[in-house]
Protein backbone atom coordinates (compact mmCIF):
# COMPACT_ATOMS: atom_id res chain seq x y z
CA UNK A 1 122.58 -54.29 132.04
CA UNK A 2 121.47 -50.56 133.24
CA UNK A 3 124.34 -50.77 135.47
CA UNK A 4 126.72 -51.82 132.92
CA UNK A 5 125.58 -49.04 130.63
CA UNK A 6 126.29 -46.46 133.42
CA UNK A 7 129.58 -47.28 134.12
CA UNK A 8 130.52 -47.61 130.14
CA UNK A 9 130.54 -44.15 127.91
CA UNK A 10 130.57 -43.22 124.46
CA UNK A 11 131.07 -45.84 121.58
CA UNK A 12 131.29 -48.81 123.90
CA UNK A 13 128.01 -47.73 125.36
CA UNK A 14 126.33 -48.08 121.87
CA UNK A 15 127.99 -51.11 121.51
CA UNK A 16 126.61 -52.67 124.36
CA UNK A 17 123.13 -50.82 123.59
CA UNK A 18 123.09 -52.68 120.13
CA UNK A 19 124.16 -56.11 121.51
CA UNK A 20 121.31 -55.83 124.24
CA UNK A 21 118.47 -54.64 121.45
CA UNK A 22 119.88 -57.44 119.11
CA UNK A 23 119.78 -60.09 122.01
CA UNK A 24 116.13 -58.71 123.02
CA UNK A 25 115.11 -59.09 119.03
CA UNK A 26 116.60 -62.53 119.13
CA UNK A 27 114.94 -63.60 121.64
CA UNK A 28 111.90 -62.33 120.20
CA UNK A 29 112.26 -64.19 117.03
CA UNK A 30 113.09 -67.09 119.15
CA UNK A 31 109.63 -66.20 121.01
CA UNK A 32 107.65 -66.38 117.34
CA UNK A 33 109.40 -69.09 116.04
CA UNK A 34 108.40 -71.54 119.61
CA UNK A 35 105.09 -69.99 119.09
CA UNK A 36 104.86 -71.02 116.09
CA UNK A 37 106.15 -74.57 116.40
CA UNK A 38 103.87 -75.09 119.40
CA UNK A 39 100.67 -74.25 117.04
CA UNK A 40 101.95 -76.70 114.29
CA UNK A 41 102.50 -79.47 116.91
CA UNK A 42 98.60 -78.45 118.57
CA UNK A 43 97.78 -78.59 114.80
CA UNK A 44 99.46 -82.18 114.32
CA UNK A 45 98.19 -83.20 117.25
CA UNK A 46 95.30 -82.53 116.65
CA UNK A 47 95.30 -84.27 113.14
CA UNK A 48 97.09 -87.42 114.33
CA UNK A 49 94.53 -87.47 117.22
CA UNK A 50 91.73 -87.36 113.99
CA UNK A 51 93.64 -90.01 112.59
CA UNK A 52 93.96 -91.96 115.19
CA UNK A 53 89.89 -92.31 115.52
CA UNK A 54 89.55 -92.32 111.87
CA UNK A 55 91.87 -95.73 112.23
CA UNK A 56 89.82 -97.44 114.65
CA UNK A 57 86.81 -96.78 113.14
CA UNK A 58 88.16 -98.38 109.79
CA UNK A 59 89.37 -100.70 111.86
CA UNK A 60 86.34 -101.57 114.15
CA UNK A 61 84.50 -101.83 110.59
CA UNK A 62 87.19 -104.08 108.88
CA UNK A 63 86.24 -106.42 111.82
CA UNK A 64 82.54 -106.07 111.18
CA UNK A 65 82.83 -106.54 107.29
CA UNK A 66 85.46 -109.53 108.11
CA UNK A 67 82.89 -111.31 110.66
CA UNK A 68 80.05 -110.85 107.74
CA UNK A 69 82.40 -112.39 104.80
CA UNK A 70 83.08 -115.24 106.98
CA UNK A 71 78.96 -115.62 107.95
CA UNK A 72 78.51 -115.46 104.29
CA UNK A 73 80.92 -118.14 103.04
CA UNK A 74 79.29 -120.38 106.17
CA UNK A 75 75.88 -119.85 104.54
CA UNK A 76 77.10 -120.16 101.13
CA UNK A 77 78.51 -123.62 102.28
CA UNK A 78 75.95 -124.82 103.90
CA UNK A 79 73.70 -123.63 100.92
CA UNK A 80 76.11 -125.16 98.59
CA UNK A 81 75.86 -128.67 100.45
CA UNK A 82 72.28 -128.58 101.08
CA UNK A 83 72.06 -128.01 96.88
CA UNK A 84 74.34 -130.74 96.59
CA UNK A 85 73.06 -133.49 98.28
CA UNK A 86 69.08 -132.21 96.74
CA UNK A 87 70.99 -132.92 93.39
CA UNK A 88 72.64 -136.62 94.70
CA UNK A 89 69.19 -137.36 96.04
CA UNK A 90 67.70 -136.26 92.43
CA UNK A 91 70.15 -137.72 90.40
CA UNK A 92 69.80 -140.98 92.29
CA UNK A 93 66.42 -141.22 91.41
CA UNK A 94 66.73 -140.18 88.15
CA UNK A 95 69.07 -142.98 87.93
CA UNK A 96 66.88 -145.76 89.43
CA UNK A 97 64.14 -144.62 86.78
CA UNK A 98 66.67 -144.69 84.13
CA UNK A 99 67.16 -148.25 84.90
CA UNK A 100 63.96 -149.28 85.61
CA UNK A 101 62.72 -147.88 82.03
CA UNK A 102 66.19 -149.83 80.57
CA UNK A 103 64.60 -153.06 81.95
CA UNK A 104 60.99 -152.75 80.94
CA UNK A 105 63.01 -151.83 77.68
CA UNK A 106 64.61 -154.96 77.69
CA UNK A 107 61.91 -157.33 78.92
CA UNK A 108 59.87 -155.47 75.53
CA UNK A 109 62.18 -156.08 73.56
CA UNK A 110 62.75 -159.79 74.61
CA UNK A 111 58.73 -160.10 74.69
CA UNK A 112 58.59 -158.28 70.84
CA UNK A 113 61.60 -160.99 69.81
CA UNK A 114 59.62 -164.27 71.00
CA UNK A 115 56.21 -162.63 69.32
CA UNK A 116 58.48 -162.68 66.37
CA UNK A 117 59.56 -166.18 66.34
CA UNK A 118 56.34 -167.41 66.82
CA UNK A 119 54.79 -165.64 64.16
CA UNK A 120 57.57 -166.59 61.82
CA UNK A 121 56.69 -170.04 63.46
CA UNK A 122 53.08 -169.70 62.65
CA UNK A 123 53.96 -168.21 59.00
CA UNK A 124 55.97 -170.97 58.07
CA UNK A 125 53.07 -173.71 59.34
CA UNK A 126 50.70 -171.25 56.94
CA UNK A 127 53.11 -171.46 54.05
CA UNK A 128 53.42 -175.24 54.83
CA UNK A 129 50.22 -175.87 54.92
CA UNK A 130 49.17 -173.70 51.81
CA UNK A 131 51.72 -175.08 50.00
CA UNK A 132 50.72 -178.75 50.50
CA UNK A 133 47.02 -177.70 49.90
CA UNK A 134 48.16 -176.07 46.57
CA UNK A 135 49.70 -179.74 45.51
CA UNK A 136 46.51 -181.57 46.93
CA UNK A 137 44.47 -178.97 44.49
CA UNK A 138 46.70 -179.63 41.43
CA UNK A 139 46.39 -183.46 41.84
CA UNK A 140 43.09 -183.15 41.75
């Protein structure tokens, strides 16, 4: 560009002097402007990089939490079976005592109802038997 400034004089010269200093400020600008967008992409990298491990961390502890829920509901299963067959077992005795007191119920009841008849049985013979005695006394 020196050499094209020597050869050109006057106006042109300035003209050529102003379109070299804009270029040269253009290119600076251009300079800042890449300098710039190289720090925001070291910046985003760098963020999307803290991200990244943020993600598998979350990630590495969604499997951990998952692998516990699923341990839990296999306990609470088996803990819910185990419970369930202690209250079958229960209930089956309870059951078998129920009916065990509903015969001995029964067989009283069956044992009160012939003590009944026979002392209606022996009540009536006393009656009877006082009542023929009362007609032997008035005879007399």
């Amino acid at each position: 560009m020196l050499n094209c400034m020597a050869l050109v004089s006057g106006p042109a010269a300035f003209v050529l002097l102003l379109t070299g200093k804009h270029r040269l400020d253009e290119v600076a600008q251009l300079q800042e402007a890449l300098d710039r967008l190289e720090a925001e992409k070291r910046e985003l990298e760098e963020q999307a990089a803290e991200q990244a491990k943020t993600c598998r961390q979350l990630t590495a502890a969604n499997a951990s939490l998952s692998a516990q829920s699923l341990s839990l509901a296999d306990e609470i299963t088996s803990a819910t079976n185990a419970v369930r067959k202690q209250m079958e077992a229960q209930l089956s005795q309870v059951e078998s005592r129920l009916a065990k007191a509903n015969e001995e119920i029964d067989t009283m009841l069956m044992s009160e109802q012939t003590q009944r008849v026979a002392l209606l049985e022996e009540l009536n013979a006393a009656q009877t038997e006082n009542g023929n005695l009362r007609a032997q006394l008035r005879k007399k």
